[in-house]
PDB file of N, CA and C in Angstrom:
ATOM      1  N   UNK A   1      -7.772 -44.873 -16.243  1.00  0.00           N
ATOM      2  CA  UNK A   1      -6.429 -44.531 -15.815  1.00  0.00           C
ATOM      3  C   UNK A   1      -5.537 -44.384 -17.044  1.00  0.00           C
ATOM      4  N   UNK A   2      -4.849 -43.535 -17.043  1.00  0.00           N
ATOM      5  CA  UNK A   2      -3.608 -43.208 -18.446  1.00  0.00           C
ATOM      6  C   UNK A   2      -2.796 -44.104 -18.270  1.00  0.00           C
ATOM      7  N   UNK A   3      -2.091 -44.681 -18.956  1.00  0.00           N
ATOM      8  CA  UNK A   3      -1.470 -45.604 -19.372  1.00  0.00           C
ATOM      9  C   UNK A   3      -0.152 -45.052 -19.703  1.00  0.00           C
ATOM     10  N   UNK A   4       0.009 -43.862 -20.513  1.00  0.00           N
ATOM     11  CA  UNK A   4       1.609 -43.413 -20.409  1.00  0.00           C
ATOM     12  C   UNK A   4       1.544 -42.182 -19.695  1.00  0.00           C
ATOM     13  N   UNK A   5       2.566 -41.629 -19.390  1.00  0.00           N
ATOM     14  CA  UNK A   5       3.094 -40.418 -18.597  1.00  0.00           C
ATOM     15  C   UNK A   5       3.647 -39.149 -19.042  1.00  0.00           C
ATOM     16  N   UNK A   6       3.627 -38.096 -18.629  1.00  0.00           N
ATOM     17  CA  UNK A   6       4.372 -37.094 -18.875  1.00  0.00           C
ATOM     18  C   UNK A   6       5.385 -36.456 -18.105  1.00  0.00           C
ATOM     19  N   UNK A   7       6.280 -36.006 -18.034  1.00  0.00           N
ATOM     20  CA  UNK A   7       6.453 -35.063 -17.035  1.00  0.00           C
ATOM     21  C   UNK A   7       6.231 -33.523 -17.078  1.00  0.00           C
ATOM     22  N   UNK A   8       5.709 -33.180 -15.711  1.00  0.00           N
ATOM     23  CA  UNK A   8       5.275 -31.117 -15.957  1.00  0.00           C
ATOM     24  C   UNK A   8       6.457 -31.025 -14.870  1.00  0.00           C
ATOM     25  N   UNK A   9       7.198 -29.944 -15.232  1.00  0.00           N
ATOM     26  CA  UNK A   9       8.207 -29.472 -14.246  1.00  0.00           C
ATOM     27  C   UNK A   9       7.598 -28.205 -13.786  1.00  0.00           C
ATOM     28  N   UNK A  10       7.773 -27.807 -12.865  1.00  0.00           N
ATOM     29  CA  UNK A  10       7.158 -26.315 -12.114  1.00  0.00           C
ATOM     30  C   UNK A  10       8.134 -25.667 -11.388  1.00  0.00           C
ATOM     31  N   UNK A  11       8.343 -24.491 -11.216  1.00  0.00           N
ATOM     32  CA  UNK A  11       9.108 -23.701 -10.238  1.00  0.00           C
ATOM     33  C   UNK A  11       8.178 -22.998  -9.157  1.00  0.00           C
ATOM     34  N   UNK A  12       8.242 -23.452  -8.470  1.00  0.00           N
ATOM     35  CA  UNK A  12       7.466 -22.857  -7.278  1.00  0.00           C
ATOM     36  C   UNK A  12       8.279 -22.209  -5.494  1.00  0.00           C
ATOM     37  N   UNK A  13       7.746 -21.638  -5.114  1.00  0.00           N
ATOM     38  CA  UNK A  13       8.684 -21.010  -3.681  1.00  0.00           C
ATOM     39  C   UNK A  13       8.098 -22.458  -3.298  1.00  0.00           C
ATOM     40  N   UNK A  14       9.584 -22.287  -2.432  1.00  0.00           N
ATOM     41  CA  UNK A  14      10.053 -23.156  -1.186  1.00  0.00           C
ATOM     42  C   UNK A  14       8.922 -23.532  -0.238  1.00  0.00           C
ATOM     43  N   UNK A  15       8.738 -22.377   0.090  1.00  0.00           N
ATOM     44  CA  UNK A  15       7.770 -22.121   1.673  1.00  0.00           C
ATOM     45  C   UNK A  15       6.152 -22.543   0.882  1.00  0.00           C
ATOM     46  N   UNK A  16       6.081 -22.407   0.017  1.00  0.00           N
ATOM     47  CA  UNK A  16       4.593 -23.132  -0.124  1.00  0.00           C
ATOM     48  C   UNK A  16       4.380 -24.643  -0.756  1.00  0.00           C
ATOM     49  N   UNK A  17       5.769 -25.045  -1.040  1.00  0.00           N
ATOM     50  CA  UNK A  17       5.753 -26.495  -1.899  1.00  0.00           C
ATOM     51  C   UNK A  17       5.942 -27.463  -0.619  1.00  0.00           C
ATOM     52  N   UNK A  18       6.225 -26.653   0.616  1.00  0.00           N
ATOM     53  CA  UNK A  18       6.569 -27.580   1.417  1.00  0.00           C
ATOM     54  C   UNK A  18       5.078 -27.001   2.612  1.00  0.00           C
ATOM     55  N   UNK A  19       3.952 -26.434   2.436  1.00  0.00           N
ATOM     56  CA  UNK A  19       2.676 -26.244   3.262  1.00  0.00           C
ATOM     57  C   UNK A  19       1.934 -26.882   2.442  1.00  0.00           C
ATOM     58  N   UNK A  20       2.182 -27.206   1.076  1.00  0.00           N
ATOM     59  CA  UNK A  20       1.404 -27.824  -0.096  1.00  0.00           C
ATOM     60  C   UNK A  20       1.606 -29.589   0.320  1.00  0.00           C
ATOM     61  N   UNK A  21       2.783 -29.918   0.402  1.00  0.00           N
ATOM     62  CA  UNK A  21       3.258 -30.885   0.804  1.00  0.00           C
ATOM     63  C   UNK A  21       2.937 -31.512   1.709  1.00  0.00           C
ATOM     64  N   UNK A  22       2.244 -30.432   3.366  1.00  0.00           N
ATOM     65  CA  UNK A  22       2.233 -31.063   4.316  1.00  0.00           C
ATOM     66  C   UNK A  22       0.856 -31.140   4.089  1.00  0.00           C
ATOM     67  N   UNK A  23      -0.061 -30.274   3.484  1.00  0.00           N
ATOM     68  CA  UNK A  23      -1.450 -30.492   3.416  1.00  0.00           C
ATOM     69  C   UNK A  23      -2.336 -31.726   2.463  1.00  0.00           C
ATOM     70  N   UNK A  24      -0.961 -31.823   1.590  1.00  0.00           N
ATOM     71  CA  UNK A  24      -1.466 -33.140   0.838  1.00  0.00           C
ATOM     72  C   UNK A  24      -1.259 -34.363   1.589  1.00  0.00           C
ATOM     73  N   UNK A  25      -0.476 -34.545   2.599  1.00  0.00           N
ATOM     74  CA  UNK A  25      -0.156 -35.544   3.740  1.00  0.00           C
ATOM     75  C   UNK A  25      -1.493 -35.761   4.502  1.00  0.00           C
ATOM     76  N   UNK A  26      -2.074 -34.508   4.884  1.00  0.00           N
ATOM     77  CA  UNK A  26      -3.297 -34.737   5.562  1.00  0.00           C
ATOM     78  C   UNK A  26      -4.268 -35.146   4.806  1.00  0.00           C
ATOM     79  N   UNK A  27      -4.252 -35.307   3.635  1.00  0.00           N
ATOM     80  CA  UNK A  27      -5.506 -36.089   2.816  1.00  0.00           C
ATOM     81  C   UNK A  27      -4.986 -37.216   2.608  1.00  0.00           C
ATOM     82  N   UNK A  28      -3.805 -37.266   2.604  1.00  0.00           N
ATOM     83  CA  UNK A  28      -3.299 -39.058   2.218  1.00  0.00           C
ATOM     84  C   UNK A  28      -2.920 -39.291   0.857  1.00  0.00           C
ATOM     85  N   UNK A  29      -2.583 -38.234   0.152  1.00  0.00           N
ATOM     86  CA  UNK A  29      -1.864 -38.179  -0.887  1.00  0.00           C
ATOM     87  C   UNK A  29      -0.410 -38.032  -1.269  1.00  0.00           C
ATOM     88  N   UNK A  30      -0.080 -37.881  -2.055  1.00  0.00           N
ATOM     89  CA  UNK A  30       1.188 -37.014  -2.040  1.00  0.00           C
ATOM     90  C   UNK A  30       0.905 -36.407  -3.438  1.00  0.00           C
ATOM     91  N   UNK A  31       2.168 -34.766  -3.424  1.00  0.00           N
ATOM     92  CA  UNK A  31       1.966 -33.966  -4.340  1.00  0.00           C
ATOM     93  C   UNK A  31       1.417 -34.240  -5.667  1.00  0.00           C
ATOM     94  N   UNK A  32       2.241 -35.375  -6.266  1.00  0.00           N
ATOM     95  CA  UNK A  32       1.704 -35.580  -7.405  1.00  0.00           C
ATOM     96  C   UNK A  32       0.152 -35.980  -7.581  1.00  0.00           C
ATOM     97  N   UNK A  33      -0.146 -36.358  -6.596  1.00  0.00           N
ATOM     98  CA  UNK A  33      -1.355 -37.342  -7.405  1.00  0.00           C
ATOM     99  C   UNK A  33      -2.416 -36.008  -7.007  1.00  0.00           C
ATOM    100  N   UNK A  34      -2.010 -34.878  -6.297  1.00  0.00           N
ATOM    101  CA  UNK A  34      -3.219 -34.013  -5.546  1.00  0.00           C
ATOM    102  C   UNK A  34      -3.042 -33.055  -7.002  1.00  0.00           C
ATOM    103  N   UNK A  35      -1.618 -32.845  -7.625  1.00  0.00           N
ATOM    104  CA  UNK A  35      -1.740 -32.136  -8.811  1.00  0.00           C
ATOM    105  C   UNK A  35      -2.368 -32.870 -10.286  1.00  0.00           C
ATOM    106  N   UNK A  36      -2.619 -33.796 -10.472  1.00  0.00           N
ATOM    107  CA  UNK A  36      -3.152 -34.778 -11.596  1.00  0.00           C
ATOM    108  C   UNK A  36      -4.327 -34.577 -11.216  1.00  0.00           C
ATOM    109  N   UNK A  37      -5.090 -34.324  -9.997  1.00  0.00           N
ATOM    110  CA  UNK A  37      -6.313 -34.408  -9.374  1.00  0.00           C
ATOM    111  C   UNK A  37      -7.097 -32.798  -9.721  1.00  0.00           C
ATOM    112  N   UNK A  38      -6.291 -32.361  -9.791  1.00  0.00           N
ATOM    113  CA  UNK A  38      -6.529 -30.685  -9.979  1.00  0.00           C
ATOM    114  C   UNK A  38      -6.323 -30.321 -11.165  1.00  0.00           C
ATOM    115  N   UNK A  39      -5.387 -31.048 -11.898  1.00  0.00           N
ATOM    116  CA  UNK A  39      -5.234 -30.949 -13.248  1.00  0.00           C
ATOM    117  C   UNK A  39      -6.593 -31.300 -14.329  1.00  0.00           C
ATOM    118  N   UNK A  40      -7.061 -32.491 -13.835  1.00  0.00           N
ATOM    119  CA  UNK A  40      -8.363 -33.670 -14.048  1.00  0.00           C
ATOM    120  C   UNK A  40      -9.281 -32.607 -14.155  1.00  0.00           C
ATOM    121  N   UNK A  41      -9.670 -32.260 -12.781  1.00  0.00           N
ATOM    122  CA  UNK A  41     -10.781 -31.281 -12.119  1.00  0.00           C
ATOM    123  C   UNK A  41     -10.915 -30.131 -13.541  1.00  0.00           C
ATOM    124  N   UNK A  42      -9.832 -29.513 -13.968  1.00  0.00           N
ATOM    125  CA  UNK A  42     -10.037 -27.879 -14.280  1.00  0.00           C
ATOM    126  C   UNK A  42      -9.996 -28.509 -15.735  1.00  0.00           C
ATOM    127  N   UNK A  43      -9.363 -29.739 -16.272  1.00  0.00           N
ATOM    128  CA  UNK A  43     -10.064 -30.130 -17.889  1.00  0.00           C
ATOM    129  C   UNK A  43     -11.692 -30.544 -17.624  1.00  0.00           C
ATOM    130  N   UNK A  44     -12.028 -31.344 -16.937  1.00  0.00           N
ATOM    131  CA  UNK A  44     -13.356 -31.430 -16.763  1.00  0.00           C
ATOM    132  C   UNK A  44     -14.664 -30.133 -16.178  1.00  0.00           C
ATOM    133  N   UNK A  45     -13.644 -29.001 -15.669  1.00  0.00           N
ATOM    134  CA  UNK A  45     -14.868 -28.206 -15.501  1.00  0.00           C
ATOM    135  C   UNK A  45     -14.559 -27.313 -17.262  1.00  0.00           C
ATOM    136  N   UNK A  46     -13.690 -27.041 -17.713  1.00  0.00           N
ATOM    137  CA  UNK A  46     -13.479 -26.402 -19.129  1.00  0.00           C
ATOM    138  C   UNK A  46     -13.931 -27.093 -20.320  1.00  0.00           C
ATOM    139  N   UNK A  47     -14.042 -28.456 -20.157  1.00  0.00           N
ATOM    140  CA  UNK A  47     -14.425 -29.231 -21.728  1.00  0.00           C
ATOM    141  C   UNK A  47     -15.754 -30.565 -21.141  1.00  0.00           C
ATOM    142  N   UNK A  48     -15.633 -30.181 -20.018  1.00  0.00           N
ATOM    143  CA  UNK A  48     -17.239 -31.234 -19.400  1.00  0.00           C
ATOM    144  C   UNK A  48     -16.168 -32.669 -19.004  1.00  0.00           C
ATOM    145  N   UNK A  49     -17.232 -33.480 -18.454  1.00  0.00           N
ATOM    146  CA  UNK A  49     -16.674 -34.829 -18.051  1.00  0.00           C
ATOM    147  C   UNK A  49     -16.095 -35.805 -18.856  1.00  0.00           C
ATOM    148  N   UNK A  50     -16.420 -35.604 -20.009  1.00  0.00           N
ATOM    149  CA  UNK A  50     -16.581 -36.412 -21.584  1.00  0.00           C
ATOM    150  C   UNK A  50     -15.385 -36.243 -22.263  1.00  0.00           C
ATOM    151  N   UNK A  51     -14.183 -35.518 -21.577  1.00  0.00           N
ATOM    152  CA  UNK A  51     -13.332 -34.265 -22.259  1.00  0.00           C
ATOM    153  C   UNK A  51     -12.449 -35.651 -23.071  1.00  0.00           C
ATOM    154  N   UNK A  52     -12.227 -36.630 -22.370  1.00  0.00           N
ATOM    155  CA  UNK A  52     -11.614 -37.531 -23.347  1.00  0.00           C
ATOM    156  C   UNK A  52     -12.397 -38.054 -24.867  1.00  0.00           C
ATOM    157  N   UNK A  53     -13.845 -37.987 -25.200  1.00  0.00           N
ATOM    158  CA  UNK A  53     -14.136 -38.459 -26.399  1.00  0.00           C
ATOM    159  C   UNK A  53     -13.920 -38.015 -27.062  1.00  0.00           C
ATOM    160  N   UNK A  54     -13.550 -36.329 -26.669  1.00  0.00           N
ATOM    161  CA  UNK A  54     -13.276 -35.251 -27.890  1.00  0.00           C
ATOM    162  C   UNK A  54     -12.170 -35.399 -28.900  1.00  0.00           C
ATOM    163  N   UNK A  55     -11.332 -34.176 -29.218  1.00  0.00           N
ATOM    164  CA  UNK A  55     -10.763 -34.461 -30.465  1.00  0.00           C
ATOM    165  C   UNK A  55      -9.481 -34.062 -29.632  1.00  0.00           C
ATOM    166  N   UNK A  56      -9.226 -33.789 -28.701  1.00  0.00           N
ATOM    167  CA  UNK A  56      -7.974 -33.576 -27.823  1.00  0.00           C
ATOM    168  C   UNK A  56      -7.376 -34.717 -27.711  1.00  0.00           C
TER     169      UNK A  56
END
């Protein structure tokens, strides 16, 4: 687990932050943690699972 934080700001339409919103409800998340999750996902399929030993 990370230990400090960032913030990502995004501009996104209305009408999908709030179908994004309701669909992350149905998994039992909320937005943020489904975007850290997807964020996770697409460094680990681009630099492998390991992506933290590297030099990043």
């Amino acid at each position: 687990m990370e230990k400090r934080t960032a913030r990502l700001t995004i501009l996104i339409d209305p009408k999908k932050k709030a179908i994004f919103e309701e669909l992350c409800a149905l998994d039992d998340v909320n937005a943020s943690q489904k975007v850290r999750q997807m964020i996770r996902e697409y460094i680990e399929d681009k630099l492998g699972k390991n992506w933290r030993d590297g030099v990043f």
